[in-house]
C-alpha atoms as a PDB file:
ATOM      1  CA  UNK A   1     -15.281   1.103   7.069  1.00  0.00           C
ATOM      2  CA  UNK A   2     -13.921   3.635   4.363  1.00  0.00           C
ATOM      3  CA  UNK A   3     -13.076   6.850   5.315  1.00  0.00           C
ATOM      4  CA  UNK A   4     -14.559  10.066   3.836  1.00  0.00           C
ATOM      5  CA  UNK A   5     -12.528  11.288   0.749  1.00  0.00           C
ATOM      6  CA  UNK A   6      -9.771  13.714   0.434  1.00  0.00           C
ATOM      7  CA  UNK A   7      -9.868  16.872  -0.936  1.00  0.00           C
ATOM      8  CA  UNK A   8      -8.688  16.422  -4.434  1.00  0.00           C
ATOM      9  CA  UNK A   9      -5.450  18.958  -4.531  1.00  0.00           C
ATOM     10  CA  UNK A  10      -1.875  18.592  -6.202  1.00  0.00           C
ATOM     11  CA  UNK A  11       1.423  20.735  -4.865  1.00  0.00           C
ATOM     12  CA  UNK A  12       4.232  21.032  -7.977  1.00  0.00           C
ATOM     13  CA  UNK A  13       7.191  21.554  -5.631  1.00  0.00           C
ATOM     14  CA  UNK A  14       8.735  18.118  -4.467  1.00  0.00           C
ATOM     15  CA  UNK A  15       9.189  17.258  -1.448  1.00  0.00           C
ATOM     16  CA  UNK A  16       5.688  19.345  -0.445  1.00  0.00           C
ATOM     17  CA  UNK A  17       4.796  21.972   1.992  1.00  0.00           C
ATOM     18  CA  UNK A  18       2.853  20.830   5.041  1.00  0.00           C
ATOM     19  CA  UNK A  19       0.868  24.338   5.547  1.00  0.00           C
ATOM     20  CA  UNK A  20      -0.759  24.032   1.974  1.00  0.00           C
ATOM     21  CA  UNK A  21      -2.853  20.858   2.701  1.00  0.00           C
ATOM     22  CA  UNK A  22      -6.109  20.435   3.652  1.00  0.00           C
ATOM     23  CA  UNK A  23      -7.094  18.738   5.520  1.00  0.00           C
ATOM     24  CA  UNK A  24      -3.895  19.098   7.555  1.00  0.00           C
ATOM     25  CA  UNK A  25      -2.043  15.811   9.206  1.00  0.00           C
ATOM     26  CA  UNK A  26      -2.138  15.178  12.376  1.00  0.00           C
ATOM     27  CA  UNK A  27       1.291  15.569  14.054  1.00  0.00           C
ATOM     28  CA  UNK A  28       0.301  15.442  17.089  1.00  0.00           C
ATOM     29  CA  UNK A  29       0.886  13.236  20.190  1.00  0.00           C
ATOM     30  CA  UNK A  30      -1.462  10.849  21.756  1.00  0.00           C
ATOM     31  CA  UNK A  31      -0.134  10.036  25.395  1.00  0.00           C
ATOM     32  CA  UNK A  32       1.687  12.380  27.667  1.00  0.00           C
ATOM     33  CA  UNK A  33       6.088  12.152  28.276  1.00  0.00           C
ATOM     34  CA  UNK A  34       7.525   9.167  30.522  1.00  0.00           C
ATOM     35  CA  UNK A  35      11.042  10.988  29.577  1.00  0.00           C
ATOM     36  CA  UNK A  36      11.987   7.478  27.581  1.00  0.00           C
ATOM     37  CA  UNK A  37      14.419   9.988  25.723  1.00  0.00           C
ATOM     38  CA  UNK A  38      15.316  12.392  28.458  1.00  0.00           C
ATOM     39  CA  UNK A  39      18.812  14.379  27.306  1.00  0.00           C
ATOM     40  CA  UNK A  40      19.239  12.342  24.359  1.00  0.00           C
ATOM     41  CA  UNK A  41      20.161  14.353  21.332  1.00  0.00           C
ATOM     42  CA  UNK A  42      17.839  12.996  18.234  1.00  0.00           C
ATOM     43  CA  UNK A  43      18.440  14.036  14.482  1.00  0.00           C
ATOM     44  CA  UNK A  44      15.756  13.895  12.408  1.00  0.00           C
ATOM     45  CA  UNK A  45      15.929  14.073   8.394  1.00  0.00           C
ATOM     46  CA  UNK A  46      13.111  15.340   6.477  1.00  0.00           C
ATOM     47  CA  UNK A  47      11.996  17.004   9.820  1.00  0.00           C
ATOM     48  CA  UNK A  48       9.934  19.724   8.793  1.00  0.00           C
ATOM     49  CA  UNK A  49       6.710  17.993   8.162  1.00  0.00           C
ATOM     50  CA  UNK A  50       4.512  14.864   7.960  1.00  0.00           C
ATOM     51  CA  UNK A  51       6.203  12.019   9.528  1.00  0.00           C
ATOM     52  CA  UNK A  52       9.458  13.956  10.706  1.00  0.00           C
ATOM     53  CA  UNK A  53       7.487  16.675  12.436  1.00  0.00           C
ATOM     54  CA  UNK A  54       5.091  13.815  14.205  1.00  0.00           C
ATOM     55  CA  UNK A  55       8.651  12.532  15.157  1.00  0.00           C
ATOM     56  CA  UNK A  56      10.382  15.476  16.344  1.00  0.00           C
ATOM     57  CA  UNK A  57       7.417  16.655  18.680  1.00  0.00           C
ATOM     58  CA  UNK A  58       6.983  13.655  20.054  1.00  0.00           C
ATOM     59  CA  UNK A  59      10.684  12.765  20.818  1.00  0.00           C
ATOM     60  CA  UNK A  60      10.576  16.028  22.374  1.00  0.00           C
ATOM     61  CA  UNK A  61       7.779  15.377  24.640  1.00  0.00           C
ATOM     62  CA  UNK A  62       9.941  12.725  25.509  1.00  0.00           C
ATOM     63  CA  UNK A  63      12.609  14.449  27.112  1.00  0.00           C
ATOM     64  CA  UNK A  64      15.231  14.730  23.514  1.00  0.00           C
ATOM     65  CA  UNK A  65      17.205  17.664  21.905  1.00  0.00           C
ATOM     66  CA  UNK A  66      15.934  17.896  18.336  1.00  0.00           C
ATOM     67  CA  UNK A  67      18.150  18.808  15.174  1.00  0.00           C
ATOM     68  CA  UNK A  68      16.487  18.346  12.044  1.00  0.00           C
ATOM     69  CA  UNK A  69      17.493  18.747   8.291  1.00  0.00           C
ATOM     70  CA  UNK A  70      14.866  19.689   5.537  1.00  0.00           C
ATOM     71  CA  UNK A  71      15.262  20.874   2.063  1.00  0.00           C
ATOM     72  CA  UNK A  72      13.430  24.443   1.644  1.00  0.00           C
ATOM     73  CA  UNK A  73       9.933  24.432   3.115  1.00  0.00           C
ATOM     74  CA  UNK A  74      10.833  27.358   5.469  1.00  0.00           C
ATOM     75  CA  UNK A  75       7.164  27.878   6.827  1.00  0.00           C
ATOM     76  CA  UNK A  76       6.994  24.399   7.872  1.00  0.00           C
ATOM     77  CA  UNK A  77      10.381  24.521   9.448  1.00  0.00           C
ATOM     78  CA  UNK A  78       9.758  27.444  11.763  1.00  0.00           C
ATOM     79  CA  UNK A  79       6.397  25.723  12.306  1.00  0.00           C
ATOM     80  CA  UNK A  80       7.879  22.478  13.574  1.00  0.00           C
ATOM     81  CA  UNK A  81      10.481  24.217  15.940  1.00  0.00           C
ATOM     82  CA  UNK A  82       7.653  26.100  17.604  1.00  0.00           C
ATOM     83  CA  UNK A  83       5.983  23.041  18.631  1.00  0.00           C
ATOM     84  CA  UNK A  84       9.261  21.024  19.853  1.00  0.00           C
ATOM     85  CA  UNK A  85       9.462  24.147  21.820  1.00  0.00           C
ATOM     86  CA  UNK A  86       6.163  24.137  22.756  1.00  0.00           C
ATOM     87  CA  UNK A  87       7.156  20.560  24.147  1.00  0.00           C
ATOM     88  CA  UNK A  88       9.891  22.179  26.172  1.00  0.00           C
ATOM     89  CA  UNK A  89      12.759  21.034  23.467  1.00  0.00           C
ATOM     90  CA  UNK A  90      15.291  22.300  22.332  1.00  0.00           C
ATOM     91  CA  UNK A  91      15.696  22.634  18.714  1.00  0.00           C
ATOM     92  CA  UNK A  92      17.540  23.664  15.718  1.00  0.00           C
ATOM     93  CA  UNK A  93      17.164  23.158  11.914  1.00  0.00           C
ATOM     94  CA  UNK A  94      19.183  23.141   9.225  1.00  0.00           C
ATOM     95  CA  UNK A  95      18.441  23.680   5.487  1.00  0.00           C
ATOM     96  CA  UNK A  96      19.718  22.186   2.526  1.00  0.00           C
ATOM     97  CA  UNK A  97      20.178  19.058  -0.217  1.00  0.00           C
ATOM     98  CA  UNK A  98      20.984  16.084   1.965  1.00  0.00           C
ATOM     99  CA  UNK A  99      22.148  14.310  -1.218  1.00  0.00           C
ATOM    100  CA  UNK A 100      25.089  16.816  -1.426  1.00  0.00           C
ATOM    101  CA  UNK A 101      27.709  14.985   0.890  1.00  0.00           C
ATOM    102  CA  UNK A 102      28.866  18.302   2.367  1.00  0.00           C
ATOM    103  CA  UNK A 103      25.951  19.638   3.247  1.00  0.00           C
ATOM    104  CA  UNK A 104      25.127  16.463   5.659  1.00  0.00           C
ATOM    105  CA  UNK A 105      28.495  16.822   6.818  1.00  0.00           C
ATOM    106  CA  UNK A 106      27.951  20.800   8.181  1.00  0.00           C
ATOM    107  CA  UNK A 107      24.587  19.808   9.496  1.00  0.00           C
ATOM    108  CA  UNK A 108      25.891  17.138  11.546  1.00  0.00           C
ATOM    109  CA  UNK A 109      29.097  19.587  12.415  1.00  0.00           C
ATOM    110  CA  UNK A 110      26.780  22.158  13.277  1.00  0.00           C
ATOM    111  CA  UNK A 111      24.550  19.601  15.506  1.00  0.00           C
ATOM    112  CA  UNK A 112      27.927  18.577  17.601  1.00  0.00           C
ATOM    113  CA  UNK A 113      28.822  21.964  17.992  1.00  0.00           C
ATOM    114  CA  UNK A 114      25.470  22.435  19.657  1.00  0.00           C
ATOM    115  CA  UNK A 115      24.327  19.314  21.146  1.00  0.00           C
ATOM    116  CA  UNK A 116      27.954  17.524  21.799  1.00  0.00           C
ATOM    117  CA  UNK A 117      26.669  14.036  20.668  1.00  0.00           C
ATOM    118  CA  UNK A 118      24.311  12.186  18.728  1.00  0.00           C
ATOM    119  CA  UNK A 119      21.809   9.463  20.441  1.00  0.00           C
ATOM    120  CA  UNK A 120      19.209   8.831  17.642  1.00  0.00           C
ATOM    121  CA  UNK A 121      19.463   9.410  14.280  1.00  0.00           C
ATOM    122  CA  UNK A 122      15.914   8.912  12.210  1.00  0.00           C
ATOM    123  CA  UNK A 123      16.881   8.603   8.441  1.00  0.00           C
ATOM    124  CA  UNK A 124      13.317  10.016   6.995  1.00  0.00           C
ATOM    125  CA  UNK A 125      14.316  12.610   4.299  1.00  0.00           C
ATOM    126  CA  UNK A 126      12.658  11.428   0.854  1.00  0.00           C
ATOM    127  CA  UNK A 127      11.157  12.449  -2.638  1.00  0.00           C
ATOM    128  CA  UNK A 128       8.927  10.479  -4.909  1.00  0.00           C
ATOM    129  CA  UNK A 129       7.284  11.106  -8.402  1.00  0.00           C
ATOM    130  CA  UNK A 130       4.501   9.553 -10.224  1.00  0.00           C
ATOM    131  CA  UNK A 131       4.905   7.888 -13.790  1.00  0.00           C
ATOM    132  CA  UNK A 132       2.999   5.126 -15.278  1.00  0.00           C
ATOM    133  CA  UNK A 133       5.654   3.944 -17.546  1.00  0.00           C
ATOM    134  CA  UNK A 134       9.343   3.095 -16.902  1.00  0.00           C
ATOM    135  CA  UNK A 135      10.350   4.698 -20.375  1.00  0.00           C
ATOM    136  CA  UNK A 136       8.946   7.847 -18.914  1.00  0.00           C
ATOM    137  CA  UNK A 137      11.466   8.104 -16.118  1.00  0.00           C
ATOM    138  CA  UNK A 138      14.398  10.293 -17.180  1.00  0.00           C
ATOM    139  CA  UNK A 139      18.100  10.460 -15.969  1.00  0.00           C
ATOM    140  CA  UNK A 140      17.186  13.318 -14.136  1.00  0.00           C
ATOM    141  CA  UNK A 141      14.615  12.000 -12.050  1.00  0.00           C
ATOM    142  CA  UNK A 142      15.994   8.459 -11.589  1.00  0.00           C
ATOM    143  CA  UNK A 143      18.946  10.021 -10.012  1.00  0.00           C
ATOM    144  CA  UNK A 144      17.390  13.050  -7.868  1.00  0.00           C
ATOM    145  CA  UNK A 145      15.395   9.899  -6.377  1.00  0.00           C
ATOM    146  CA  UNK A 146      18.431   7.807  -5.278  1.00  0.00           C
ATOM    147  CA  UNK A 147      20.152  11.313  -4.311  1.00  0.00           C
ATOM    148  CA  UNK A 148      18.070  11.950  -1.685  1.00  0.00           C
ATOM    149  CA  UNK A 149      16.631   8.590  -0.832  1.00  0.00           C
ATOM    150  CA  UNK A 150      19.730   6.546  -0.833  1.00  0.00           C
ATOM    151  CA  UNK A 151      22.961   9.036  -1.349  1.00  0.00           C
ATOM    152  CA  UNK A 152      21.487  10.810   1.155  1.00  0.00           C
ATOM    153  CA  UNK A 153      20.594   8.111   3.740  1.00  0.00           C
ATOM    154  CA  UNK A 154      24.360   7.220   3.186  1.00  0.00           C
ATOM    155  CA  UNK A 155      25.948  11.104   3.664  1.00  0.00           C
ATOM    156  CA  UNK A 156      23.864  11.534   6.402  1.00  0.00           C
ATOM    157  CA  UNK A 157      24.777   8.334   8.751  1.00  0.00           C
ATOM    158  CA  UNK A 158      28.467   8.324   8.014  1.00  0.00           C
ATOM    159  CA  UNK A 159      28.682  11.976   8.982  1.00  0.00           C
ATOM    160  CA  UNK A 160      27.131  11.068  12.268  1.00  0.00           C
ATOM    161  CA  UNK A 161      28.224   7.733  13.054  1.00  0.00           C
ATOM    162  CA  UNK A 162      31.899   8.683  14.546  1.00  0.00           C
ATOM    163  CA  UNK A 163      29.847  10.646  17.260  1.00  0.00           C
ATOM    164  CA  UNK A 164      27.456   7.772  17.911  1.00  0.00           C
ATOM    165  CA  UNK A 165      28.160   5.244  20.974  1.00  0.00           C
ATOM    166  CA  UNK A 166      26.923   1.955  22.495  1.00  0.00           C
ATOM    167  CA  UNK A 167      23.235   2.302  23.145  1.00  0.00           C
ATOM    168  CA  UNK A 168      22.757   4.624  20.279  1.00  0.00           C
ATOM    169  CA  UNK A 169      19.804   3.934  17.477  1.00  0.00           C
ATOM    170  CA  UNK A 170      19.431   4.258  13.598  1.00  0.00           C
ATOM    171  CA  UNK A 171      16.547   4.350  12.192  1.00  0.00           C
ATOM    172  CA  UNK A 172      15.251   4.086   8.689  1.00  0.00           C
ATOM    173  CA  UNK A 173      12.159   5.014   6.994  1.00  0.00           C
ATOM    174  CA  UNK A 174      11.766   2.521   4.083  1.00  0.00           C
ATOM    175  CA  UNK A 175       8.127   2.135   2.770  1.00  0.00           C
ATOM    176  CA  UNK A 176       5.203  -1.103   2.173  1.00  0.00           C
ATOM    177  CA  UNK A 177       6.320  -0.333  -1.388  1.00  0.00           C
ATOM    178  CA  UNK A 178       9.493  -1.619  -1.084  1.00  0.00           C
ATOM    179  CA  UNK A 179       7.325  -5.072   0.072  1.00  0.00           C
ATOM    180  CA  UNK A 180       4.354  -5.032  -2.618  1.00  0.00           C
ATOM    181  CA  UNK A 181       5.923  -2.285  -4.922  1.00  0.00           C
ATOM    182  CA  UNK A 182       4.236   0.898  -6.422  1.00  0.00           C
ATOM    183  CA  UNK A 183       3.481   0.725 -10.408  1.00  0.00           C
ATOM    184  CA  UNK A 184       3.653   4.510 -10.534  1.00  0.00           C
ATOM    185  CA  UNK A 185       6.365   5.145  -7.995  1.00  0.00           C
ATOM    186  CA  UNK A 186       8.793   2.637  -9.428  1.00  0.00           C
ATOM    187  CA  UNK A 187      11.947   4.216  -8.858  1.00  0.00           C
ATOM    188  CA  UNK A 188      10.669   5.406  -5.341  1.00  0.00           C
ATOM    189  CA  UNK A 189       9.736   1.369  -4.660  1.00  0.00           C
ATOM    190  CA  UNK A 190      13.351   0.558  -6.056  1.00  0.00           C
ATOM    191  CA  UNK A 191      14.544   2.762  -3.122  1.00  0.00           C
ATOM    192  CA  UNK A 192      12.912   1.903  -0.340  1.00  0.00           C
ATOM    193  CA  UNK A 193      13.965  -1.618  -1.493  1.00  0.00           C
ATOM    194  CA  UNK A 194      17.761  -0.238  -1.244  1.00  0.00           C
ATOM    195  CA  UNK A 195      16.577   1.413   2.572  1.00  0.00           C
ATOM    196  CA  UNK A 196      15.557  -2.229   3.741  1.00  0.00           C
ATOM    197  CA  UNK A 197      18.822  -3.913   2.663  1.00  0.00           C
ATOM    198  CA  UNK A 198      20.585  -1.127   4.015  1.00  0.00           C
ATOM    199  CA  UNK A 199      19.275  -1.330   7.648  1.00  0.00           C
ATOM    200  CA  UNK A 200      20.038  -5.634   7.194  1.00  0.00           C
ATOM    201  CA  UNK A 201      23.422  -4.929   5.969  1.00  0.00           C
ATOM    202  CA  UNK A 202      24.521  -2.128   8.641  1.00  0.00           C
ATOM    203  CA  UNK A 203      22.413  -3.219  11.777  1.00  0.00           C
ATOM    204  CA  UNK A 204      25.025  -6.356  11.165  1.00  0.00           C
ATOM    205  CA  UNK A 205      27.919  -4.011  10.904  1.00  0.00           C
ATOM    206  CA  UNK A 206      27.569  -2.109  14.004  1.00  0.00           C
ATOM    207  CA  UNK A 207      25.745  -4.650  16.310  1.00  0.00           C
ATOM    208  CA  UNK A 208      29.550  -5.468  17.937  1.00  0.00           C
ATOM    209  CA  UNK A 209      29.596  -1.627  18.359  1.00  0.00           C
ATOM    210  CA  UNK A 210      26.260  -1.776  20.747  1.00  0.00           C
ATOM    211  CA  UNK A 211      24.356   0.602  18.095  1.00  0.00           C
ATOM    212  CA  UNK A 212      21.120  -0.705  16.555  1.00  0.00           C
ATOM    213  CA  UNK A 213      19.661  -0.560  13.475  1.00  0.00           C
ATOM    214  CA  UNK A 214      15.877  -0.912  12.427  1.00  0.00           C
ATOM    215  CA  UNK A 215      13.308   0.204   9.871  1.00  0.00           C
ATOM    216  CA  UNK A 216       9.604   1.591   9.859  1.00  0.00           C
ATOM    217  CA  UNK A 217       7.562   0.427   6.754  1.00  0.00           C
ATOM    218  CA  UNK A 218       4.559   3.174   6.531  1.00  0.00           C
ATOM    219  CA  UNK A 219       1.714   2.306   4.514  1.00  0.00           C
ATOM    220  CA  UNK A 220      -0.210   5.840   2.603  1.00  0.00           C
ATOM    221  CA  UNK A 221       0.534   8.440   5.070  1.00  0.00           C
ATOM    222  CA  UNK A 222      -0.875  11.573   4.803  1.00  0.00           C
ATOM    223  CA  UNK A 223       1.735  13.997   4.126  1.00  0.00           C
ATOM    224  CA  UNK A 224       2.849  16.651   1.984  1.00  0.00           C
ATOM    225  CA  UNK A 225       4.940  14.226  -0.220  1.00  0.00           C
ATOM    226  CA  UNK A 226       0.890  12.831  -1.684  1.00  0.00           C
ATOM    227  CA  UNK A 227       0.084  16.127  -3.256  1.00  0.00           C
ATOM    228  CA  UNK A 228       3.358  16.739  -4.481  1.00  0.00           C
ATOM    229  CA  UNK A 229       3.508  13.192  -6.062  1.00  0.00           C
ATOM    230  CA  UNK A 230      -0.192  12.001  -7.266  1.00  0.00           C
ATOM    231  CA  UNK A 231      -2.551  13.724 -10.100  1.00  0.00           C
ATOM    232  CA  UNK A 232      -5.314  15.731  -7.834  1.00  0.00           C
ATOM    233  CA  UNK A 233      -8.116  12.640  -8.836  1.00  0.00           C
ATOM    234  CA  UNK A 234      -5.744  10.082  -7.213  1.00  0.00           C
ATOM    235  CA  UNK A 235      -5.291  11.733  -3.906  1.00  0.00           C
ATOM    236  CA  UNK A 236      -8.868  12.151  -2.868  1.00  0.00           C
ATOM    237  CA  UNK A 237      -8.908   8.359  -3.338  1.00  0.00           C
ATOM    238  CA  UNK A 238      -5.908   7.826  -0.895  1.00  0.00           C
ATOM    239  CA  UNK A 239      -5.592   5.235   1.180  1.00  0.00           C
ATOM    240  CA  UNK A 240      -8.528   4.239   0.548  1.00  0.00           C
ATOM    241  CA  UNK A 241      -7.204   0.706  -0.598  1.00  0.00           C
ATOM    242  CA  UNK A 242      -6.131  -0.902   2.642  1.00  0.00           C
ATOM    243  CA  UNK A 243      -7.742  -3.168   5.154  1.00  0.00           C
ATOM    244  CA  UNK A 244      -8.809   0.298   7.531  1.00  0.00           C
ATOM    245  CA  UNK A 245     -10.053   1.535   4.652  1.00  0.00           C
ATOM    246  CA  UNK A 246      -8.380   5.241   5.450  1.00  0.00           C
ATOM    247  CA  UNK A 247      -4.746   6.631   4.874  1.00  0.00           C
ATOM    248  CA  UNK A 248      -2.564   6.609   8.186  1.00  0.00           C
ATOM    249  CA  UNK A 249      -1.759  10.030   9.950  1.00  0.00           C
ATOM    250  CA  UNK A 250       1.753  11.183  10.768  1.00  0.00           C
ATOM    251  CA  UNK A 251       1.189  10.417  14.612  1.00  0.00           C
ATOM    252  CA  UNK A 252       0.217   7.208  13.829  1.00  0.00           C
ATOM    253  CA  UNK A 253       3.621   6.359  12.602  1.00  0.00           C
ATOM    254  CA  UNK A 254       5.744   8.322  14.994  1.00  0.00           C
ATOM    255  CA  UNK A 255       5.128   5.698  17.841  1.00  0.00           C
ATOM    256  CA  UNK A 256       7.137   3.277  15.889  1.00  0.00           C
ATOM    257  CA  UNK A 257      10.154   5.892  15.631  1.00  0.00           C
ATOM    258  CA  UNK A 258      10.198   5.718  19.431  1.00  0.00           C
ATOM    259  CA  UNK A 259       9.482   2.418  20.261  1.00  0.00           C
ATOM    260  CA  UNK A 260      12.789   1.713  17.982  1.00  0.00           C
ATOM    261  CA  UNK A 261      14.533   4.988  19.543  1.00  0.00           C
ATOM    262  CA  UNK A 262      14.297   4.235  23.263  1.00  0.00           C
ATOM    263  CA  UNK A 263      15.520   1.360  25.319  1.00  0.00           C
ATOM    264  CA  UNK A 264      11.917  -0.360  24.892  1.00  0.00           C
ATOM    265  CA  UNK A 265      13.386  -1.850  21.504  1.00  0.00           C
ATOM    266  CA  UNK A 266      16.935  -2.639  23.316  1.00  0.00           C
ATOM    267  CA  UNK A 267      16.833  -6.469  21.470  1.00  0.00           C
ATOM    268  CA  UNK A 268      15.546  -5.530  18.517  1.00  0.00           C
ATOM    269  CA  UNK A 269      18.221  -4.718  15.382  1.00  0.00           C
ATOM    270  CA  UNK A 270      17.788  -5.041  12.001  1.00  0.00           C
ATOM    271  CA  UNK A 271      13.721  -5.190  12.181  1.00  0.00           C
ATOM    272  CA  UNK A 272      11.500  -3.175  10.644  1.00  0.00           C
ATOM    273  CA  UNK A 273       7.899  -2.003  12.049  1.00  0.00           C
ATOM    274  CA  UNK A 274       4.896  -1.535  10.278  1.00  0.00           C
ATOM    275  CA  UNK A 275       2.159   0.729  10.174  1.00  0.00           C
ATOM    276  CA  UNK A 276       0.517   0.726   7.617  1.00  0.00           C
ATOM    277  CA  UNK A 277      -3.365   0.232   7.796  1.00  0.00           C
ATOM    278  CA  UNK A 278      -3.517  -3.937   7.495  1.00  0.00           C
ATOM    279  CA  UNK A 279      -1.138  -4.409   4.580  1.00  0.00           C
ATOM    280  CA  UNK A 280       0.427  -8.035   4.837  1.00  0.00           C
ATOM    281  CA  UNK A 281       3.493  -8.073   4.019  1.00  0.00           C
ATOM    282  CA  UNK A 282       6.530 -11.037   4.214  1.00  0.00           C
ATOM    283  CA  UNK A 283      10.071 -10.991   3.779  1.00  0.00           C
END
């Protein structure tokens, strides 16, 4: 069955603000705590809204301490640390370009000077932007893509792997576009591409160290980053195109993050999870 239509609406500021939408996502969670991350110190990228919001409130319902980097959506930050508190977390946040190398490296300073460790760290930060042709894509944007997506994926986890231990988790947020690709997203695709190798590559590399690596694959997600990507027409037709006929909501997705967080995923590394409304995908 297809699901009603969106709103048609566009944001111009990249990565998107969460309180501007409409209808808003759903962040929240499901299921009450079973403390499968009880004093575990999580850091969350991109945490301020859509799927790193649904993350942090649910890890924190689940017994973590929450850090979480975003870029400059202020309302939506102070939003998102109410409700981790709301959950009984505690929280901090942290603003800034996570494709600058030193500002990942002060985040994750500021985090051990805080938290005294680092348990989970969810790798969810990311930018996209729409253009049907390849000759359209200029320098500027080709590189602010793999700045955040990739550069920033790297800053981020080499800053906080020397305070990571046996048992810890990395996860990844790559994309079904990185699968299937995205004809208007095709520097975004090309990323999440780089984000699947990555978590092969490293879950290998640290596996002797007792810290896993895996992936979540999302499918269209409602969140901020769709009006700040798509033409207003193409949004209120969003997710329209998959087997459940709707886009996914944030909370849909965040499950996965903890599944792949906790010690329920203890034998999994180098996997990825997807939710992303029916979307068969290989490889």
């Amino acid at each position: 069955m297809t699901a009603d239509k969106l709103p048609e609406q566009h944001q111009e500021h990249q990565p998107g603000k969460e309180h501007a939408m409409h209808p808003s996502p759903d962040y929240a969670p499901r299921y009450r705590g079973s403390d499968r991350l009880k004093n575990k110190v999580a850091v969350i990228t991109g945490g301020d809204s859509g799927i790193g919001r649904a993350t942090a409130v649910l890890f924190a319902r689940e017994g973590a301490k929450v850090a979480f980097l975003y870029k400059d959506e202020q309302q939506d930050a102070a939003e998102t640390e109410k409700l981790v508190e709301a959950e009984g977390g505690e929280v901090f946040s942290g603003a800034g370009d996570i494709g600058d190398r030193k500002t990942a490296e002060a985040f994750i300073e500021t985090v051990i000077e805080r938290f005294g460790r680092i348990d989970v760290l969810v790798n969810n930060a990311a930018e996209q932007h729409y253009q049907e042709e390849l000759t359209d894509i200029s320098d500027e944007q080709l590189h602010r893509t793999y700045q955040t997506n990739i550069f920033g994926m790297f800053n981020i986890t080499r800053a906080a792997l020397p305070h990571m231990k046996g048992g810890a988790s990395i996860i990844c947020t790559t994309s079904v576009t990185a699968y299937k690709g995205q004809e208007v997203l095709m520097d975004y695709a090309s990323t999440k591409g780089a984000i699947l190798a990555f978590v092969r590559a490293l879950s290998g590399n640290l596996a002797p160290k007792g810290i896993r690596v895996n992936g979540v694959a999302p499918g269209p997600i409602w969140t901020p980053l769709i009006p700040a990507s798509f033409p207003a027409e193409s949004v209120a037709n969003f997710g329209q195109n998959v087997p459940l006929g709707r886009p996914g909501q944030p909370n849909e997705v965040a499950p996965s993050m903890l599944f792949l967080a906790c010690e329920d995923s203890s034998y999994m590394t180098g996997q990825i999870l997807h939710p992303n409304g029916g979307t068969l995908v290989g490889g």
